[in-house]
N, C-alpha and C. Protein backbone atom coordinates (compact mmCIF):
# COMPACT_ATOMS: atom_id res chain seq x y z
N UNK A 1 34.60 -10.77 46.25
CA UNK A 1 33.83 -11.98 46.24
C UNK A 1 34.59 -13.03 45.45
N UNK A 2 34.54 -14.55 45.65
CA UNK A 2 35.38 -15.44 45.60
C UNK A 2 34.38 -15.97 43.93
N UNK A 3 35.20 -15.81 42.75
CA UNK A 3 34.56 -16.83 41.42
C UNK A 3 33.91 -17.83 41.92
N UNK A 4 33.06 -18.23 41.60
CA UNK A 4 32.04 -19.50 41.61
C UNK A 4 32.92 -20.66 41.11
N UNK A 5 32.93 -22.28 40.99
CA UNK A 5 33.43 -22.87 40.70
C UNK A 5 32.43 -23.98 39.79
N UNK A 6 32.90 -24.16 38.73
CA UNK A 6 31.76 -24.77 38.22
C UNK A 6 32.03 -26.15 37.78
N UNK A 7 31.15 -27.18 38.13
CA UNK A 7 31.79 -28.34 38.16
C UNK A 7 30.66 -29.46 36.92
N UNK A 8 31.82 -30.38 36.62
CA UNK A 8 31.04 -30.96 35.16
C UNK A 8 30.27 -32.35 36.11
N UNK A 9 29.27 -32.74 35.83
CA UNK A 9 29.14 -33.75 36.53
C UNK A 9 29.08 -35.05 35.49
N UNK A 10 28.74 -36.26 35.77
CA UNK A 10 28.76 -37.60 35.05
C UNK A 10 27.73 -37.57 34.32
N UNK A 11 26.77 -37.61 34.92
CA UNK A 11 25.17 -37.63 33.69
C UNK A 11 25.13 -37.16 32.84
N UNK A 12 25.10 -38.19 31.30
CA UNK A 12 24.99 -37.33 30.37
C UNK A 12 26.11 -36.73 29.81
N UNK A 13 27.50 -36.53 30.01
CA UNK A 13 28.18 -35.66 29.68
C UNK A 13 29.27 -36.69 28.98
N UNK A 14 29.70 -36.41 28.21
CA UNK A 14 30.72 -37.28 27.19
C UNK A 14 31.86 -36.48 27.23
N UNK A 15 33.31 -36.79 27.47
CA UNK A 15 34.61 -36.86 26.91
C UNK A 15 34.81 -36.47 25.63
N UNK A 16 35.81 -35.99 24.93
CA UNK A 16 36.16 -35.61 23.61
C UNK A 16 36.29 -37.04 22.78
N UNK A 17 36.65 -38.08 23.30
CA UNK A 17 36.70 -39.29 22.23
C UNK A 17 36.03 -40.50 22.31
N UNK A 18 34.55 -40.25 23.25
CA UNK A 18 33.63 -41.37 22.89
C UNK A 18 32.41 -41.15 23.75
N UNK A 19 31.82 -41.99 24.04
CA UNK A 19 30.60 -42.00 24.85
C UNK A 19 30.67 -42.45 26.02
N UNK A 20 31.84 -42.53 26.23
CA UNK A 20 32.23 -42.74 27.86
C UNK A 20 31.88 -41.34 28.55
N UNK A 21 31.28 -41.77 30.20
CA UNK A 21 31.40 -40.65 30.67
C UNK A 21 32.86 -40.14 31.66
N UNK A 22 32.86 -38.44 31.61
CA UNK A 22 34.06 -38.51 32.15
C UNK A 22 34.01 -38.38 33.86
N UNK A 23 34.74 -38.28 34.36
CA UNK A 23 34.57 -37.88 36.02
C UNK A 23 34.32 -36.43 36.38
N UNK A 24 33.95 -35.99 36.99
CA UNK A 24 33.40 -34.26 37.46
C UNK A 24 34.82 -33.88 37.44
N UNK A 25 35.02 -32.85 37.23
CA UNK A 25 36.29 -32.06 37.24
C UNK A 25 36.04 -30.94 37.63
N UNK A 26 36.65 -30.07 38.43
CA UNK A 26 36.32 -28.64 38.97
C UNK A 26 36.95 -27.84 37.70
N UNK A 27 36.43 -26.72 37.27
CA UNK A 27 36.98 -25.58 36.12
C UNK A 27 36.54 -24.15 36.80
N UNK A 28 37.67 -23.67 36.72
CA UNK A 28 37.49 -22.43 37.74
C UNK A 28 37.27 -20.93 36.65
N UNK A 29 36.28 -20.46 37.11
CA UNK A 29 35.94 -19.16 36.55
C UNK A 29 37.17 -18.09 36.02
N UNK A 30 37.26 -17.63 34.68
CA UNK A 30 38.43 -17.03 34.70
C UNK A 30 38.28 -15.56 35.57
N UNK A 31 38.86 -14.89 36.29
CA UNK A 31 38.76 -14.04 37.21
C UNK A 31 38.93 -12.56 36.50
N UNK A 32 38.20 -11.72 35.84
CA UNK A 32 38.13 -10.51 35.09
C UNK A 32 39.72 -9.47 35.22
N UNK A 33 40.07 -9.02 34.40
CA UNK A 33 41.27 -8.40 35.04
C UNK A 33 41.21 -7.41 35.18
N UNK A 34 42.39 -6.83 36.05
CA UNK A 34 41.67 -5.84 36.97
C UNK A 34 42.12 -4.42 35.59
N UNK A 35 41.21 -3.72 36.40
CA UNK A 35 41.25 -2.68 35.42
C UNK A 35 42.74 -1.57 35.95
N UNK A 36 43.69 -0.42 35.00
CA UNK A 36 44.43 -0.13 34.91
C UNK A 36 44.09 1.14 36.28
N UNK A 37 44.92 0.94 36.77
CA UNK A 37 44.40 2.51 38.20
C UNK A 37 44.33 3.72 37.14
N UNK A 38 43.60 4.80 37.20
CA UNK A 38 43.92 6.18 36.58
C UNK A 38 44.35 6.71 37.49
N UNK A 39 45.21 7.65 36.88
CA UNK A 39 46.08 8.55 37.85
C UNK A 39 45.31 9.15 38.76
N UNK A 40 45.63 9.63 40.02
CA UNK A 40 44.50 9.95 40.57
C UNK A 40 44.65 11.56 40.59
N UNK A 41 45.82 12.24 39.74
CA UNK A 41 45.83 14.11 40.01
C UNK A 41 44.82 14.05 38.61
N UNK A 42 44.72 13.36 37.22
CA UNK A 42 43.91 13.15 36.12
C UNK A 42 42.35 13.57 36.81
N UNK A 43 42.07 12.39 37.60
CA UNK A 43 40.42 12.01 37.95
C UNK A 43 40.13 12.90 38.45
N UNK A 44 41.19 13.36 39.80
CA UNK A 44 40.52 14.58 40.44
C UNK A 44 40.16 16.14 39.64
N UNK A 45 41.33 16.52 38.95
CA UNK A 45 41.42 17.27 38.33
C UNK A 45 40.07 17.24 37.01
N UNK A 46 39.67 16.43 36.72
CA UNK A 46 38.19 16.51 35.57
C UNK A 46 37.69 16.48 36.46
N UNK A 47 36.96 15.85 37.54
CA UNK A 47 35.62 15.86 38.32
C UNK A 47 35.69 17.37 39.00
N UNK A 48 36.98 17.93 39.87
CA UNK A 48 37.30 18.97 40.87
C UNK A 48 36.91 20.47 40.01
N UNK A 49 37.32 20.33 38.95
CA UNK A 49 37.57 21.67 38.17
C UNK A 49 36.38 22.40 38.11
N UNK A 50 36.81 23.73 37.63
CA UNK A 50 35.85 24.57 37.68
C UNK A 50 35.50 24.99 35.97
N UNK A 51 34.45 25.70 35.95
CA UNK A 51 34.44 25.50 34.12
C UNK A 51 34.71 26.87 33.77
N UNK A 52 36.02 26.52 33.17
CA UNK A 52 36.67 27.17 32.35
C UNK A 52 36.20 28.88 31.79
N UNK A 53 35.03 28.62 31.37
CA UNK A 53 34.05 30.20 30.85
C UNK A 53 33.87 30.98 31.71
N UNK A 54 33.36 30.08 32.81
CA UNK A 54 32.83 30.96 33.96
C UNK A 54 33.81 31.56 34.66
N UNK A 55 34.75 30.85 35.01
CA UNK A 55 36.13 31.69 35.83
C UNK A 55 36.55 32.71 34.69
N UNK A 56 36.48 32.39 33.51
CA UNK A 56 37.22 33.57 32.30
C UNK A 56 35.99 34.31 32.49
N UNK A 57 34.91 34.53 32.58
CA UNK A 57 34.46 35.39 32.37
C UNK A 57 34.49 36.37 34.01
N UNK A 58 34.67 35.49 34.75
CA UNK A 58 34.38 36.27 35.49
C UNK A 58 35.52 37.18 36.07
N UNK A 59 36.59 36.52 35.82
CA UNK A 59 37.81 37.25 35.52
C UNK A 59 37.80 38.49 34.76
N UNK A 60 37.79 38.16 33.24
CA UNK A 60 37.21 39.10 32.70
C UNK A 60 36.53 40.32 33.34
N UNK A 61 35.23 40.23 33.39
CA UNK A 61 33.94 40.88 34.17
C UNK A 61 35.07 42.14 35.34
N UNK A 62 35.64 41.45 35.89
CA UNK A 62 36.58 42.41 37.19
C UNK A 62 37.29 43.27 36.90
N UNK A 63 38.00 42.14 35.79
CA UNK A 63 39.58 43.23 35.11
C UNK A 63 38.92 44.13 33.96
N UNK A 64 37.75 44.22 34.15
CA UNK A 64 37.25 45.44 33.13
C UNK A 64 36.64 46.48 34.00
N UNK A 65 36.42 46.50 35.07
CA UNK A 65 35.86 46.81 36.10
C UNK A 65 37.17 48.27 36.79
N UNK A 66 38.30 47.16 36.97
CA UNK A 66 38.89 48.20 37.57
C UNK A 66 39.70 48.20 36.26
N UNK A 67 40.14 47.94 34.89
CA UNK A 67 40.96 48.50 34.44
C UNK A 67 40.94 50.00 33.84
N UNK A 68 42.01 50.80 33.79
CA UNK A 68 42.03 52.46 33.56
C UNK A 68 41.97 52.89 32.37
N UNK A 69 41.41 53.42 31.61
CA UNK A 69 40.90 54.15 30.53
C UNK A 69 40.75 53.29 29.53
N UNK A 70 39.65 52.06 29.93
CA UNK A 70 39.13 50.96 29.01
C UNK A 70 39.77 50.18 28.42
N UNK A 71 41.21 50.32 29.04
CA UNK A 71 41.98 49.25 27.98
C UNK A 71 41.35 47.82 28.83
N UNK A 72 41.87 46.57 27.46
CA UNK A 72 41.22 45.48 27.78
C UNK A 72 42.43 44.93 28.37
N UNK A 73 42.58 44.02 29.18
CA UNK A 73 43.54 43.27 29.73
C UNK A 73 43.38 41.86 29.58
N UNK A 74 44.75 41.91 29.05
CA UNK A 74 44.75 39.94 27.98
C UNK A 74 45.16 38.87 30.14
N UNK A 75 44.72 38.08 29.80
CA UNK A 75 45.19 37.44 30.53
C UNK A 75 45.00 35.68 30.38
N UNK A 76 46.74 35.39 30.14
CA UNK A 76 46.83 33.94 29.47
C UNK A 76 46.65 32.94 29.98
N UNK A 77 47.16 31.69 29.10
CA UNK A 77 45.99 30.52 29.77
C UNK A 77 46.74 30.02 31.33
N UNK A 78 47.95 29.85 31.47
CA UNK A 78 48.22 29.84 32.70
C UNK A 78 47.77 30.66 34.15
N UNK A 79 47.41 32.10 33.45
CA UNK A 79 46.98 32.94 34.51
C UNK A 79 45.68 32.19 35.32
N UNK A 80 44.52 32.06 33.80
CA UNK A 80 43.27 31.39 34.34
C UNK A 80 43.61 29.95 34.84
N UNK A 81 44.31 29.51 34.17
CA UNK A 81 44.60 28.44 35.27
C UNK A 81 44.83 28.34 36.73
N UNK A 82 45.90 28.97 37.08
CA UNK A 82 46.12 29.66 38.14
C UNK A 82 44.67 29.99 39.22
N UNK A 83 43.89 31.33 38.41
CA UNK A 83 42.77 31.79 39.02
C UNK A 83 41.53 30.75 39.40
N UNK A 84 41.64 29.51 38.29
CA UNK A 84 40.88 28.54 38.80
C UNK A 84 40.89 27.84 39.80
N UNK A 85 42.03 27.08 40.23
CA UNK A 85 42.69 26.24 40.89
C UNK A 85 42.26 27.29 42.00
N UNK A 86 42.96 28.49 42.23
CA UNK A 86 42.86 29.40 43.41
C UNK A 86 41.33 29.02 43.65
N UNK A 87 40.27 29.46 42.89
CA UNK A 87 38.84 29.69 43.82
C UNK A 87 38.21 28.57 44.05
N UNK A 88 38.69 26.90 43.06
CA UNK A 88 38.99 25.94 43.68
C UNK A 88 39.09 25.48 45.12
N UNK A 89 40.48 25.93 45.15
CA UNK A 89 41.06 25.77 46.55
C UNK A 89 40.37 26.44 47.90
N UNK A 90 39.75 27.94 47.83
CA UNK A 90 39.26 28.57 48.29
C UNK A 90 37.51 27.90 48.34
N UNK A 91 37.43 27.76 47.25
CA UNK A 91 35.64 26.59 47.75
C UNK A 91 35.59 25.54 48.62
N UNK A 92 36.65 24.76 48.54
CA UNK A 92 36.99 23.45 49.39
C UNK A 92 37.30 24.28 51.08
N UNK A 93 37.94 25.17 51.45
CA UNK A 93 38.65 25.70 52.39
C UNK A 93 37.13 26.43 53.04
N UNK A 94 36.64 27.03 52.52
CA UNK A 94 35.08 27.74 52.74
C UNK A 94 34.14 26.73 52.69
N UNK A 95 34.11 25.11 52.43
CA UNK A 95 32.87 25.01 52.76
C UNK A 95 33.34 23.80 53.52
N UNK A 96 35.11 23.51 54.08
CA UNK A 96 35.42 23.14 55.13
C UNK A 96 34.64 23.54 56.34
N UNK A 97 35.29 25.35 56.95
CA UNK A 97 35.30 25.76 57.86
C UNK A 97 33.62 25.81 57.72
N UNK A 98 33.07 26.23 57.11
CA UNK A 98 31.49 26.48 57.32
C UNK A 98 30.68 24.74 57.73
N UNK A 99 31.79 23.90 57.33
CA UNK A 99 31.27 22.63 57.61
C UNK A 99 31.05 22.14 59.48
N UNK A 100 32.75 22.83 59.83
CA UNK A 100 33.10 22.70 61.01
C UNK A 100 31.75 23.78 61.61
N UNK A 101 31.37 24.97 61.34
CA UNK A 101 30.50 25.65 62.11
C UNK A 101 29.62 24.66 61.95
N UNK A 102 28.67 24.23 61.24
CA UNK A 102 27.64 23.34 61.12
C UNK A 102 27.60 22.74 62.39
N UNK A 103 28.55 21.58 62.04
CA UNK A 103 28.83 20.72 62.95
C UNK A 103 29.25 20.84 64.56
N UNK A 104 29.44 22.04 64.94
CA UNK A 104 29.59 22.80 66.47
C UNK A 104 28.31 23.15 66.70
N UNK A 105 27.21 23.15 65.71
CA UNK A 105 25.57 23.89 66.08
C UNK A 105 25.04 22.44 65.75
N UNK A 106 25.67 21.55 65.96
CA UNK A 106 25.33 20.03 65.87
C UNK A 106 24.13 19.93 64.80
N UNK A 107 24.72 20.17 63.55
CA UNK A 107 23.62 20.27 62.51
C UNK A 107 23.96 19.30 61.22
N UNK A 108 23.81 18.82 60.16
CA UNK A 108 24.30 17.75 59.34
C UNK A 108 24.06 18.69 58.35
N UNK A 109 23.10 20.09 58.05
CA UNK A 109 23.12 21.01 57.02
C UNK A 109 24.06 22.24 56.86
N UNK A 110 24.44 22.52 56.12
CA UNK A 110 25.39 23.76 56.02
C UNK A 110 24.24 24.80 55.23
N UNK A 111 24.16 25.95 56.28
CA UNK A 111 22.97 26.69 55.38
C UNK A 111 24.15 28.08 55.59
N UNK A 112 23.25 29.10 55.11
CA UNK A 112 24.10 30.58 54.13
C UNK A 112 24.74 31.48 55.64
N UNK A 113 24.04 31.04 56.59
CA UNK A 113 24.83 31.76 58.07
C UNK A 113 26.08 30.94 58.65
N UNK A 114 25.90 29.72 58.04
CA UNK A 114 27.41 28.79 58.74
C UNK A 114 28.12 29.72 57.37
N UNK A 115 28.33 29.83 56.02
CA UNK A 115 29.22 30.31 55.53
C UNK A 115 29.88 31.46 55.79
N UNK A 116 28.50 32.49 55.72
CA UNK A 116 29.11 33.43 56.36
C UNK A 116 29.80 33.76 57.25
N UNK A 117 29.74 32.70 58.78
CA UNK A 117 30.49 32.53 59.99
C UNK A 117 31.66 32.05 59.73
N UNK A 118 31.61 31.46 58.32
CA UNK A 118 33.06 30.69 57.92
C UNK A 118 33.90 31.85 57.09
N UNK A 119 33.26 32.45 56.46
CA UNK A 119 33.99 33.26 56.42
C UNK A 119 34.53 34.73 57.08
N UNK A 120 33.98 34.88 58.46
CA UNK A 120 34.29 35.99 59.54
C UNK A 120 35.49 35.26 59.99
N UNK A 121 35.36 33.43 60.40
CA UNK A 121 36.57 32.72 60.74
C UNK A 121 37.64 32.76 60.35
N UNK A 122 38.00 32.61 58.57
CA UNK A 122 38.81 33.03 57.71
C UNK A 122 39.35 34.15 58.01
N UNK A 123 38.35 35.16 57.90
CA UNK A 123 39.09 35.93 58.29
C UNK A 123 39.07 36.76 56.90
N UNK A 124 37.65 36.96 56.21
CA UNK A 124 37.40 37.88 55.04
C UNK A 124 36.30 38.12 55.37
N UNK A 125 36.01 39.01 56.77
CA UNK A 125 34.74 39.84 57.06
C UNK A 125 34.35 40.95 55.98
N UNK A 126 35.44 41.54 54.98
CA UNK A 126 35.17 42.34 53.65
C UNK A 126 34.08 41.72 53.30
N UNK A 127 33.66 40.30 53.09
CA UNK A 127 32.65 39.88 52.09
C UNK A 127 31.52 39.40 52.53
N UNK A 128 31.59 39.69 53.79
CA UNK A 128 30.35 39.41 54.79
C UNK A 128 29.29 39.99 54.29
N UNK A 129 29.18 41.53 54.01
CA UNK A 129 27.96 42.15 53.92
C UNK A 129 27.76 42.51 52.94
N UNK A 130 28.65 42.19 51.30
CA UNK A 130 28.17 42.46 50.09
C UNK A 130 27.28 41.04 50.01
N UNK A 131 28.04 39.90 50.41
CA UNK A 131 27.36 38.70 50.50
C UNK A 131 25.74 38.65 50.91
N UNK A 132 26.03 39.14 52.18
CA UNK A 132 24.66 39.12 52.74
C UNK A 132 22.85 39.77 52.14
N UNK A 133 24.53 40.94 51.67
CA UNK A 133 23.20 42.17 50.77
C UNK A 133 22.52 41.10 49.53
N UNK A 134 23.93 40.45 48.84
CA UNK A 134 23.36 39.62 47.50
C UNK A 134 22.15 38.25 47.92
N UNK A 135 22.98 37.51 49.02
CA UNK A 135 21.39 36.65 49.53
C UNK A 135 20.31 37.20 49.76
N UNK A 136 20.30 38.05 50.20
CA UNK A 136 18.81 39.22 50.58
C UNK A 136 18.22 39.20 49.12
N UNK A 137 19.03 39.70 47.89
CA UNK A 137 17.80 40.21 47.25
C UNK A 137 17.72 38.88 46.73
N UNK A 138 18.56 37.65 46.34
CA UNK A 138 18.07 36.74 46.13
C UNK A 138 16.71 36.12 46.68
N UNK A 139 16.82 35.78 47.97
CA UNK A 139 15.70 35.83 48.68
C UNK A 139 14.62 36.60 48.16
N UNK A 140 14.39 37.65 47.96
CA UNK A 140 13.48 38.48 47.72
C UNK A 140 13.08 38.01 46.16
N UNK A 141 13.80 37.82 45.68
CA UNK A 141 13.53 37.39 44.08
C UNK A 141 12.83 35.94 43.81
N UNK A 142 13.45 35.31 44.28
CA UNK A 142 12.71 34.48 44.93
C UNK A 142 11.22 34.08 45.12
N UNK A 143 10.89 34.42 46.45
CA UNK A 143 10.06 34.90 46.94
C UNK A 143 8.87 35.58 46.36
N UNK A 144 9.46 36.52 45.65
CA UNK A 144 8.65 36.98 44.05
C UNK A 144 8.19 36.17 43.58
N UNK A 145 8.49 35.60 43.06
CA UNK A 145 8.57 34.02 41.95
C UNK A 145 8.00 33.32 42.33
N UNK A 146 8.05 32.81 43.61
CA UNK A 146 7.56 31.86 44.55
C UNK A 146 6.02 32.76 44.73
N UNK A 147 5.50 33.35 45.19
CA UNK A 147 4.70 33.85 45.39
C UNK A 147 3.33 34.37 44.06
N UNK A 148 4.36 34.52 42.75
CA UNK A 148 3.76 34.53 41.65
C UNK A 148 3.08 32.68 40.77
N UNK A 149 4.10 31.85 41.21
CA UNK A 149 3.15 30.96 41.28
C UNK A 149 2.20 29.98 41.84
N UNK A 150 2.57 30.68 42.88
CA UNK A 150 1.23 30.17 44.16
C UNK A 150 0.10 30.69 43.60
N UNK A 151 0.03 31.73 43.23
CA UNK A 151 -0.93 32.84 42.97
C UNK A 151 -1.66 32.27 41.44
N UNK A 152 -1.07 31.54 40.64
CA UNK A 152 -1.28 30.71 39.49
C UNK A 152 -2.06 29.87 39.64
N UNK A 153 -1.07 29.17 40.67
CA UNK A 153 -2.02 27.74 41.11
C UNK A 153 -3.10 28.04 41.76
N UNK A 154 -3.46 29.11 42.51
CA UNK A 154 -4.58 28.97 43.34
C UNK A 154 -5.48 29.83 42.08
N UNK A 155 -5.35 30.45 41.12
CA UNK A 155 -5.92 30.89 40.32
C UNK A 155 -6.75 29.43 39.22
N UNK A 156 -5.70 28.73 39.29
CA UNK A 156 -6.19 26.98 38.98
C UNK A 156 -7.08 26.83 39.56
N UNK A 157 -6.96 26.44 40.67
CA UNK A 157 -7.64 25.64 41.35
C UNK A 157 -9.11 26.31 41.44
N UNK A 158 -8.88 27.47 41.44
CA UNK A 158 -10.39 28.33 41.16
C UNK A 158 -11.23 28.08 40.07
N UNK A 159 -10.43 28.45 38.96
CA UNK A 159 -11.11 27.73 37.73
C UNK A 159 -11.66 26.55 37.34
N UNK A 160 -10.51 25.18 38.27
CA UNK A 160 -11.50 24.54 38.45
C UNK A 160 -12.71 23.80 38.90
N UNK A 161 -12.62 24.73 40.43
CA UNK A 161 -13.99 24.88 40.99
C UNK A 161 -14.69 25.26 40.31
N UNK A 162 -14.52 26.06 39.65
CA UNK A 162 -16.17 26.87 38.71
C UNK A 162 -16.34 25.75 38.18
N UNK A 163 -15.43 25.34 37.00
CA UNK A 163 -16.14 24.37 36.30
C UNK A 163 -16.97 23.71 36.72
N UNK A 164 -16.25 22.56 38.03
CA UNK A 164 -17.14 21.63 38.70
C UNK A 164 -18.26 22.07 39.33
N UNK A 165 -18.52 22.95 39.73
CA UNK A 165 -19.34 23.69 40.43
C UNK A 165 -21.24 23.40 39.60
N UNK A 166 -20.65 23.71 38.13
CA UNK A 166 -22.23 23.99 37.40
C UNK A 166 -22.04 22.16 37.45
N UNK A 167 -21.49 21.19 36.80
CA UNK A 167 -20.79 19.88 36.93
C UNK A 167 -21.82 19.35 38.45
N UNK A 168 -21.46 19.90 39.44
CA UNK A 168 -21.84 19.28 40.33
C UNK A 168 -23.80 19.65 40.37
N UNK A 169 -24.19 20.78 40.43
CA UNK A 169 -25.25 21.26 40.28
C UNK A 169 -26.17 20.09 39.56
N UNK A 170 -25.88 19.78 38.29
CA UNK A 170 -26.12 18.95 37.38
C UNK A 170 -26.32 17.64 37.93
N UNK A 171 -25.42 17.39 38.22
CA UNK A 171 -25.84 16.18 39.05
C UNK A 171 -26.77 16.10 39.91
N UNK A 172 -26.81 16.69 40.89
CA UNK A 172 -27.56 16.58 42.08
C UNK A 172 -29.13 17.06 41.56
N UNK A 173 -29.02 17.94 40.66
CA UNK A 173 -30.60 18.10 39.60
C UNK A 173 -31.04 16.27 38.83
N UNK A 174 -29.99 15.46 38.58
CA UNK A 174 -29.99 14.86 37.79
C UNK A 174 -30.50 13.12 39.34
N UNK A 175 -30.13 13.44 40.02
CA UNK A 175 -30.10 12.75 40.98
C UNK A 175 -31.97 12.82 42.02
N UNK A 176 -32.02 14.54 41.86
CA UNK A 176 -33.14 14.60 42.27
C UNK A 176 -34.32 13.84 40.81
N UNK A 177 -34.52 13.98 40.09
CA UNK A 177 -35.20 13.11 38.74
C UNK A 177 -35.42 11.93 39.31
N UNK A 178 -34.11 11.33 39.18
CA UNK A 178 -34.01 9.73 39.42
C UNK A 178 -34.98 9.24 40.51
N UNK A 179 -34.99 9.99 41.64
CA UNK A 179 -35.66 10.00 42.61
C UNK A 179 -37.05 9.98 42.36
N UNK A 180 -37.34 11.18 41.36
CA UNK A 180 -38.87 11.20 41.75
C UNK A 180 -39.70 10.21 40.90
N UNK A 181 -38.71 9.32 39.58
CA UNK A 181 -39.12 8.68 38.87
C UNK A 181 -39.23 7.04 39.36
């Protein structure tokens, strides 16, 4: 958008050395300067990243999993670096292809069966059905939860029928009176 231009007019307006007036003069808005670009591997890299604990731990969590007679296994900061960037790269690539399925079932949502299809595409059917097993009980947990506070609320809403209930009684006792008086 183009600075505004702001202009002095005659009425009223005095010159630096008397009471003469001066002629309108155009004075042009000074134009803000522009701000410095940030690098753009910087920006991406803070917004893109993954947090740090969670990949270490979950790193962690594995390499204790399969390592052999409990030893702990150090693994340095380049490694997790490394491992980040990787499941990084691998999130962007997985919720590409699951994007592309979406979009072939002419859909604008990516729900938990385009991933999974994205990942049979890939071509890591291994993780198809631990996956599937883990959404299931999610679902189910869920569902639990979901179902435990429905069961709250309608336990509400009961209670406060009773209340109103004697509430309403009252009235309509209070209504018949009025009437007969």
């Amino acid at each position: 958008m183009r600075p505004r231009e702001r202009t002095r007019g005659m009425a009223g307006e005095t010159g630096e050395g008397g009471s003469q007036p001066q002629p309108a003069q155009a004075v042009e808005v000074a134009k803000p300067a522009p701000a410095p670009p940030a690098p753009a591997s910087m920006a991406e890299a803070e917004v893109e990243e993954l947090p740090k604990a969670i990949v270490r731990r979950l790193v962690k969590d594995k390499l204790a999993q399969v390592a052999t007679g409990g030893a702990e296994v150090i693994v340095n900061k380049d490694a997790m670096a490394a491992f980040s960037e990787s499941a990084r790269i691998f999130i962007h690539y997985l919720s590409a292809t699951a994007n592309d399925m979406c979009k072939e079932s002419k859909r604008q949502t990516i729900n938990a069966d385009d991933v999974l299809k994205a990942l049979d595409e890939m071509e890591f059917p291994e993780f198809v059905e631990p996956l599937t097993t883990s959404l299931q009980e999610f679902r189910n947990k869920n569902a639990a939860r979901r179902s435990g506070t429905t069961q709250k609320k309608a336990e509400k809403r009961r209670k406060i029928d009773k209340e109103s209930l004697p509430q309403e009684q009252n009235d309509a006792a209070d209504d018949a009176k009025a009437e007969e008086d």
